[in-house]
N, C-alpha and C. Protein backbone atom coordinates (compact mmCIF):
# COMPACT_ATOMS: atom_id res chain seq x y z
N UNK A 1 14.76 -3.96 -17.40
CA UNK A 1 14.02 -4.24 -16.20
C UNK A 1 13.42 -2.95 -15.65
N UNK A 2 12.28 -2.72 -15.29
CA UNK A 2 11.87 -1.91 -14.46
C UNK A 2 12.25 -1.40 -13.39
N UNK A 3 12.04 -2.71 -12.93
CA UNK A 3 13.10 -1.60 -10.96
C UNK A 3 14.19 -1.05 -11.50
N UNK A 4 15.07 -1.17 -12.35
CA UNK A 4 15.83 -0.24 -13.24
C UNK A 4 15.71 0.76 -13.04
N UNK A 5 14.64 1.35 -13.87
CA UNK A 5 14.10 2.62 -13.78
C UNK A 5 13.49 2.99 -12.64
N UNK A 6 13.08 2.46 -11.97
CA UNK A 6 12.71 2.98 -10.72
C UNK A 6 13.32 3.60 -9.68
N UNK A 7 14.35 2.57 -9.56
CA UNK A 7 15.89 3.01 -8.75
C UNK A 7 16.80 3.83 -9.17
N UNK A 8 16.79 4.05 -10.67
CA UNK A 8 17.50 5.46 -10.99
C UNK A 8 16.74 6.51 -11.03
N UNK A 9 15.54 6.72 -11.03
CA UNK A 9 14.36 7.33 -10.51
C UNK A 9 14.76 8.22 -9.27
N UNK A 10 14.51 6.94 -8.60
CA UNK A 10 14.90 7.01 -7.16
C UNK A 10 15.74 7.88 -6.84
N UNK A 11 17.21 7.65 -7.27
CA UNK A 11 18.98 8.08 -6.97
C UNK A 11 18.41 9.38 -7.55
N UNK A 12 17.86 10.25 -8.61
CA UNK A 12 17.54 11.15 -8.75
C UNK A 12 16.50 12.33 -8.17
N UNK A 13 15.81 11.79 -7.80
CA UNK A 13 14.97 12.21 -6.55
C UNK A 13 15.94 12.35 -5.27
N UNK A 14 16.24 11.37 -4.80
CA UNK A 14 16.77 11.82 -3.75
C UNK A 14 18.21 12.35 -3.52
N UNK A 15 18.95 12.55 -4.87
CA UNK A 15 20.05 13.86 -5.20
C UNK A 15 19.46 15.32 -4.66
N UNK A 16 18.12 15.56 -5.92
CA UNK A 16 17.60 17.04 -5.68
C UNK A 16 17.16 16.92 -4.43
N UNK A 17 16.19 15.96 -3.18
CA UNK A 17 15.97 16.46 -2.56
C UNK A 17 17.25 16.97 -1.20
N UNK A 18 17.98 16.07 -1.55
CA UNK A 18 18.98 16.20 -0.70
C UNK A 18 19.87 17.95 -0.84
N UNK A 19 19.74 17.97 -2.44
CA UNK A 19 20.38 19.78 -2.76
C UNK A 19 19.00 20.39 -1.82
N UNK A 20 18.01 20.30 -2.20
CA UNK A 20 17.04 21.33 -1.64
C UNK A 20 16.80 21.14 0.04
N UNK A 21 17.13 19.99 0.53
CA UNK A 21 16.95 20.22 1.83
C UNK A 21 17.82 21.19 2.42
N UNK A 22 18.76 21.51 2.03
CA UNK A 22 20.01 22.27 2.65
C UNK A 22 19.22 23.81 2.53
N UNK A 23 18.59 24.30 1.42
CA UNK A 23 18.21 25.14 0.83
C UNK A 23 16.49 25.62 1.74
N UNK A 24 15.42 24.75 1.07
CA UNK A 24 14.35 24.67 1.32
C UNK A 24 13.65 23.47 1.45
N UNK A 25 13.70 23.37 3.00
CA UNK A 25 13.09 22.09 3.04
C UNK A 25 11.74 21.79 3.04
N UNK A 26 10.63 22.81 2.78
CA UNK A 26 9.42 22.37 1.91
C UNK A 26 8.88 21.96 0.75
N UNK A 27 9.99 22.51 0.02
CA UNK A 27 10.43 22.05 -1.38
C UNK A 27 10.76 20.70 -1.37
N UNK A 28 11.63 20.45 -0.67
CA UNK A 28 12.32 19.09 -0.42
C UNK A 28 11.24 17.76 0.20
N UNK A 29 10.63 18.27 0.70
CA UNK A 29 9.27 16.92 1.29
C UNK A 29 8.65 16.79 0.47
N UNK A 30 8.10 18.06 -0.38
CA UNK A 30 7.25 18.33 -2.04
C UNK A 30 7.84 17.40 -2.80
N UNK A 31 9.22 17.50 -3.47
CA UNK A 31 9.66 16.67 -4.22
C UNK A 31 9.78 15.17 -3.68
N UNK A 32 9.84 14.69 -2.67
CA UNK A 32 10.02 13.70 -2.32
C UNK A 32 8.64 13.36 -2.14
N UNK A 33 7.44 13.14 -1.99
CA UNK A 33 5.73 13.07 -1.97
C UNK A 33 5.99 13.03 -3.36
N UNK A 34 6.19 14.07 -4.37
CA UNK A 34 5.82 13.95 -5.82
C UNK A 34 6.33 12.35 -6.14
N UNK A 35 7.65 12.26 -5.76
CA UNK A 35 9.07 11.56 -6.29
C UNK A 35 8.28 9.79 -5.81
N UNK A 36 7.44 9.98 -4.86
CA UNK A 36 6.78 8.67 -4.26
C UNK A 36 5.87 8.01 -5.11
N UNK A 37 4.44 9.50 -5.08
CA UNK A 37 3.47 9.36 -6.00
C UNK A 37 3.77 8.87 -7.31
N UNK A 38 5.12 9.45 -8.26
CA UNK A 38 4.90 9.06 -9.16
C UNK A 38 5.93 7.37 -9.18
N UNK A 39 6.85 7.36 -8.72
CA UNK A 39 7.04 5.28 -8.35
C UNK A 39 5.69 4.51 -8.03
N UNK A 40 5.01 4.96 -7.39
CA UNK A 40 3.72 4.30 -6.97
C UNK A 40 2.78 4.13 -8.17
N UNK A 41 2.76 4.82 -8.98
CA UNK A 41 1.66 5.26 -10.43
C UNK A 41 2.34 4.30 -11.40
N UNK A 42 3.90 4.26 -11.74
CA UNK A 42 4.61 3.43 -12.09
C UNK A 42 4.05 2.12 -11.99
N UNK A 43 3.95 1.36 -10.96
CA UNK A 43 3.45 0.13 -10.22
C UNK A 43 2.28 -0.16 -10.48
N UNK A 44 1.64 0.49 -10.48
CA UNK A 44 -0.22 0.41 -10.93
C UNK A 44 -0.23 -0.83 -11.63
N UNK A 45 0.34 -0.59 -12.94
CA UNK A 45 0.22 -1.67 -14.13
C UNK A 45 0.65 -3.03 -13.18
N UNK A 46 2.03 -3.16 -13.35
CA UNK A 46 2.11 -4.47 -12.01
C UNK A 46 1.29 -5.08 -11.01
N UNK A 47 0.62 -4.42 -9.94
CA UNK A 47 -0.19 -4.22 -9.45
C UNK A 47 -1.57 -4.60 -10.07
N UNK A 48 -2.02 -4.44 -10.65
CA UNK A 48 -3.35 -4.68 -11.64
C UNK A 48 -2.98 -6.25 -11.97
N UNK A 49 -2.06 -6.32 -12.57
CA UNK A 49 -2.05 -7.46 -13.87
C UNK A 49 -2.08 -8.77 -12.35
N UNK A 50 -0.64 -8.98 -11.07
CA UNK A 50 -1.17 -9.62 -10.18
C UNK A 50 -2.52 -9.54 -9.46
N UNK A 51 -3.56 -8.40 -9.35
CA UNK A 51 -4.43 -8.63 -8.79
C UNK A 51 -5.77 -9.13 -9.47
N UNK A 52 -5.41 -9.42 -10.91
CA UNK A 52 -6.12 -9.82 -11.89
C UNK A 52 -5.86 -11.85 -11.88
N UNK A 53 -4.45 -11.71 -11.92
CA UNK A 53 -4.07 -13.23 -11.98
C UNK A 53 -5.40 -13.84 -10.47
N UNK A 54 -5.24 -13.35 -9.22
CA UNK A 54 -5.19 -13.72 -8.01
C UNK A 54 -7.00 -13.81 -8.47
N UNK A 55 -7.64 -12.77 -8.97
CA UNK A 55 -9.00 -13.09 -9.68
C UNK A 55 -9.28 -14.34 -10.36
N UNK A 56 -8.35 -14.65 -11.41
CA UNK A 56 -8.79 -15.72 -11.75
C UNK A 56 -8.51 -17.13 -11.41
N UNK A 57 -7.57 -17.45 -10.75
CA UNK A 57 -7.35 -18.19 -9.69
C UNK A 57 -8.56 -17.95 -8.76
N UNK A 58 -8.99 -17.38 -8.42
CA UNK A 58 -10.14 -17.16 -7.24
C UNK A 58 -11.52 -17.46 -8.25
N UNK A 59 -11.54 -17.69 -8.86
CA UNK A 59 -12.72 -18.04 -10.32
C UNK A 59 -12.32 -19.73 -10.41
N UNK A 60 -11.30 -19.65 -10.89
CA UNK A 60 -11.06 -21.44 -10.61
C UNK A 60 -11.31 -22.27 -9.90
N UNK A 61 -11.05 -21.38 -8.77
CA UNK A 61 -11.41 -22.03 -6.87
C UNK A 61 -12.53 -22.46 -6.33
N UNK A 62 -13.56 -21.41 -7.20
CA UNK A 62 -14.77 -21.53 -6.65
C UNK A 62 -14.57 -20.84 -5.35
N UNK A 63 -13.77 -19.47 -5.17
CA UNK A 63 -13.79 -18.81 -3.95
C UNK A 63 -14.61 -17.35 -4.35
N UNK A 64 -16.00 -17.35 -3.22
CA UNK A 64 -16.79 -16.24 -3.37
C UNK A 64 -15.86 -15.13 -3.29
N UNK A 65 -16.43 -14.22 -4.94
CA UNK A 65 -15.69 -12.99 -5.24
C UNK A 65 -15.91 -12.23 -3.57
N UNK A 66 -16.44 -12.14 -2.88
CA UNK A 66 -16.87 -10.96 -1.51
C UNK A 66 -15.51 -11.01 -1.09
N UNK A 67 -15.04 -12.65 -0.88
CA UNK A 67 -13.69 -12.79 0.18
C UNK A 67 -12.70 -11.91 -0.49
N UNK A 68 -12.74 -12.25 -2.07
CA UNK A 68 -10.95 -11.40 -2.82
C UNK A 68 -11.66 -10.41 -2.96
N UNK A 69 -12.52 -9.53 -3.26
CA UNK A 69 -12.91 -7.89 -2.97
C UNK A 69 -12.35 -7.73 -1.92
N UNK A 70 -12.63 -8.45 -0.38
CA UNK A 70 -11.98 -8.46 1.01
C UNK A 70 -10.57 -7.96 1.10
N UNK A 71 -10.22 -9.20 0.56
CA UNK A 71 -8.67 -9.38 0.57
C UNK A 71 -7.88 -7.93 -0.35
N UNK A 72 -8.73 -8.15 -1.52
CA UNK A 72 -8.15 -6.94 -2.33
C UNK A 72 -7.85 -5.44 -1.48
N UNK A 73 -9.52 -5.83 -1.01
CA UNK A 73 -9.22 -3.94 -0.30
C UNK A 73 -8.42 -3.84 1.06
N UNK A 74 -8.17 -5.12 1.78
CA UNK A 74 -7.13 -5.35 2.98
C UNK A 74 -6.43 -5.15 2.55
N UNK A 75 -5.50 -5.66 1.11
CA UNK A 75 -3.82 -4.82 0.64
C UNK A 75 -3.65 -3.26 0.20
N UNK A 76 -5.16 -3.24 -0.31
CA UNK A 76 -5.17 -1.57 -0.81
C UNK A 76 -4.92 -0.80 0.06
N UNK A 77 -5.48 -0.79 1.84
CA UNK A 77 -5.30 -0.24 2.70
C UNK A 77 -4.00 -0.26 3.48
N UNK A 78 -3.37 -1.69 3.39
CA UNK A 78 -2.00 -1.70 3.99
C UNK A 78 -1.43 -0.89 3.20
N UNK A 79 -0.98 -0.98 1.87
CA UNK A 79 -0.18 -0.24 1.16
C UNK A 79 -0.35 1.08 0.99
N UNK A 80 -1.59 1.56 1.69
CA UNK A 80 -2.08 3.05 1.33
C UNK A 80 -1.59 3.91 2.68
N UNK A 81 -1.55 3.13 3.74
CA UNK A 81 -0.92 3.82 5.05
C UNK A 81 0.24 3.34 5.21
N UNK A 82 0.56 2.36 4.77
CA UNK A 82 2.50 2.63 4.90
C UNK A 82 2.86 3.87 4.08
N UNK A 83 2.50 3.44 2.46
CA UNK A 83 2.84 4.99 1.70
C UNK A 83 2.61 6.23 2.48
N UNK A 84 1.27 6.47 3.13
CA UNK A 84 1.00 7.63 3.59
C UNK A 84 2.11 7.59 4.89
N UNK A 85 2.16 6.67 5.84
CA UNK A 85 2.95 6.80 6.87
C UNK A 85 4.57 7.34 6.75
N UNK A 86 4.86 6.46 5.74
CA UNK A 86 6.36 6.89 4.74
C UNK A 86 6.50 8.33 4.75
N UNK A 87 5.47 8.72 4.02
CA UNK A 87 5.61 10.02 3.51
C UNK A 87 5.50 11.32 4.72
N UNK A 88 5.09 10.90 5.64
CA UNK A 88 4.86 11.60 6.89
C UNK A 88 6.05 11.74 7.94
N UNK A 89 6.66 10.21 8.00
CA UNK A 89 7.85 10.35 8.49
C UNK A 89 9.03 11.02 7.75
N UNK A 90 8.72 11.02 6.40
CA UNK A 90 9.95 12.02 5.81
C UNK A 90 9.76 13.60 6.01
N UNK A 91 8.21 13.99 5.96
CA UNK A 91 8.46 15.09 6.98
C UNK A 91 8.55 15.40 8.25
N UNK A 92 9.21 14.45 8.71
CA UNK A 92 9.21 14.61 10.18
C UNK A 92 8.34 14.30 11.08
N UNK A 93 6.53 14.09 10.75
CA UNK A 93 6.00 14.06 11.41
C UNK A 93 5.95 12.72 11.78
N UNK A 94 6.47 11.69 12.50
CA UNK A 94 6.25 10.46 12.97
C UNK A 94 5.16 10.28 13.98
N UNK A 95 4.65 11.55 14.60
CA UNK A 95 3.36 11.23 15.29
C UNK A 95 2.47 10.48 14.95
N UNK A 96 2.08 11.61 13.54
CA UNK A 96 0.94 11.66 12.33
C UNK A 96 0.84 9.97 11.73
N UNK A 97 1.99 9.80 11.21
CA UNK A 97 2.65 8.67 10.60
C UNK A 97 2.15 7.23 11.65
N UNK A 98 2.15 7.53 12.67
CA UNK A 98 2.16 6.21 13.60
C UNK A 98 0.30 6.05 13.92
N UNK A 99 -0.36 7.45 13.59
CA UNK A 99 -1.77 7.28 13.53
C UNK A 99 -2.04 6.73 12.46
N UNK A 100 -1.91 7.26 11.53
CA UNK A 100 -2.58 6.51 10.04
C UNK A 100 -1.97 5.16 9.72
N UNK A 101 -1.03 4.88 10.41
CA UNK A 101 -0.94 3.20 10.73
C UNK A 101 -1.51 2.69 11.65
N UNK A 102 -1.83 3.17 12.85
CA UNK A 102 -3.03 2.74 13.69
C UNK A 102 -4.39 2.44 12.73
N UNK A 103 -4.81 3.78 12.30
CA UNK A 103 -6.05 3.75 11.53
C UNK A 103 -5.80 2.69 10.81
N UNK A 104 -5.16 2.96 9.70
CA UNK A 104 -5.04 1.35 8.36
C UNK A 104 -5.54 -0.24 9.68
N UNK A 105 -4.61 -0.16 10.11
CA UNK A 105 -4.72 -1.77 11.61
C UNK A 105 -6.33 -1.93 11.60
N UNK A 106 -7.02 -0.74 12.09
CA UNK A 106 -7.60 -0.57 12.92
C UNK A 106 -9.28 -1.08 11.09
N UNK A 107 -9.05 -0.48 9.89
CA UNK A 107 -9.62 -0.78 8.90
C UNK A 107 -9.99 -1.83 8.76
N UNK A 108 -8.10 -2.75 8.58
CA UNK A 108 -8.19 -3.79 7.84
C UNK A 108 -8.91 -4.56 9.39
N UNK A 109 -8.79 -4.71 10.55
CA UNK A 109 -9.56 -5.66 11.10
C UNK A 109 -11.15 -5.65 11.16
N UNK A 110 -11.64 -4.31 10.50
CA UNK A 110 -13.04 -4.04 10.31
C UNK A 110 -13.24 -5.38 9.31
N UNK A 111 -12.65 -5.32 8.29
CA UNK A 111 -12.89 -5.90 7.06
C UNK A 111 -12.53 -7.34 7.17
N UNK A 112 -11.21 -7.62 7.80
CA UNK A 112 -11.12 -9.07 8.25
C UNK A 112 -12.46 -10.04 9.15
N UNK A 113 -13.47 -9.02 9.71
CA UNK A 113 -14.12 -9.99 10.80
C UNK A 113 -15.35 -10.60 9.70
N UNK A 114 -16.40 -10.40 9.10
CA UNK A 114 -16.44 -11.17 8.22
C UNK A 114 -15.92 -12.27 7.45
N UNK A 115 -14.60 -12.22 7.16
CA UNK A 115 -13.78 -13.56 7.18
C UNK A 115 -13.72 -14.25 7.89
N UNK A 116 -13.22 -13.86 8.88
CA UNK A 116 -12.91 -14.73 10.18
C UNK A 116 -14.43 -15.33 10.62
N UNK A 117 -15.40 -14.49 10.81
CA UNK A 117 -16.71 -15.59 10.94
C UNK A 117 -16.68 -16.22 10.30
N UNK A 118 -16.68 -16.56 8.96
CA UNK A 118 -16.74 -17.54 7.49
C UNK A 118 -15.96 -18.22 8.03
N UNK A 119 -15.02 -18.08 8.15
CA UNK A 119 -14.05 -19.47 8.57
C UNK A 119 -14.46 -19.92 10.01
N UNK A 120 -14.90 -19.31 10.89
CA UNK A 120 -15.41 -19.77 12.09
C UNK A 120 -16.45 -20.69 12.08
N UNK A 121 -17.50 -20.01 10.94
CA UNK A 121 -19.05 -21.01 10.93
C UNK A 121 -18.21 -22.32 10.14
N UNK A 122 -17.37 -22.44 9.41
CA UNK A 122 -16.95 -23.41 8.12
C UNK A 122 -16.35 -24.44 9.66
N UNK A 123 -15.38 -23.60 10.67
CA UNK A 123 -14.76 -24.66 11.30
C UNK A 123 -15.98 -25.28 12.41
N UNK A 124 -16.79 -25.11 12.50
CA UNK A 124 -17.97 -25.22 13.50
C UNK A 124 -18.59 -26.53 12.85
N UNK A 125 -19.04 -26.36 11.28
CA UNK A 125 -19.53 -27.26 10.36
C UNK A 125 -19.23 -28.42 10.53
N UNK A 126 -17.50 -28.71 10.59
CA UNK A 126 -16.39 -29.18 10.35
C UNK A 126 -16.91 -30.03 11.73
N UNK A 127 -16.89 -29.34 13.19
CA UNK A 127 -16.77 -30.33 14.06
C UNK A 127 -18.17 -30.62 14.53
């Protein structure tokens, strides 16, 4: 299984960073950012192969590719500022961390309002 490896991954990463925090804790946020990036790179493949299925299902549907480009890049962005937020709060900075989750919010509802009209004019049709 994968998460297998991921999670002993994991337990190893956060051994050394735990030796190096005592030591050097810039080292220690370094390895832990590296230790993220590369679980995350891991995932890609996973990642791909469901956002491929959700394509062709959306081909079946007869649902305009614009909406799952939409949708696609609404998860790309959630998952891109939690990671980044994650990684910010492990250095401490939870300020930083609580902006670039503002920002991501603040993206994905750019990108949601187009939808939401589509479904607005569709429910308008409707009555």
């Amino acid at each position: 299984m994968d998460i297998v490896k991921v999670v002993a991954f994991a337990f190893m990463a956060l051994t050394i960073v735990f030796i190096l925090r005592k030591e050097n804790g810039t080292l220690a946020i370094q390895v832990s950012t590296v230790a993220g990036i590369i679980i995350f790179l891991f995932t890609i493949s996973k990642i791909t192969a469901v956002l491929q299925l959700i394509q062709q299902l959306a081909l079946k549907a007869n649902i305009d590719y614009v909406y799952i480009n939409t949708v696609f890049k609404i998860l790309a962005i959630a998952y891109l500022a939690s990671f980044c937020a994650e990684i910010c709060r492990d250095a401490g900075e939870s300020n930083i961390a609580s902006k670039v989750e503002f920002a991501g919010k603040i993206f994905i509802l750019v990108l949601a309002i187009p939808i939401l009209m589509a479904v607005l004019q569709s429910i308008l049709k409707i009555i």
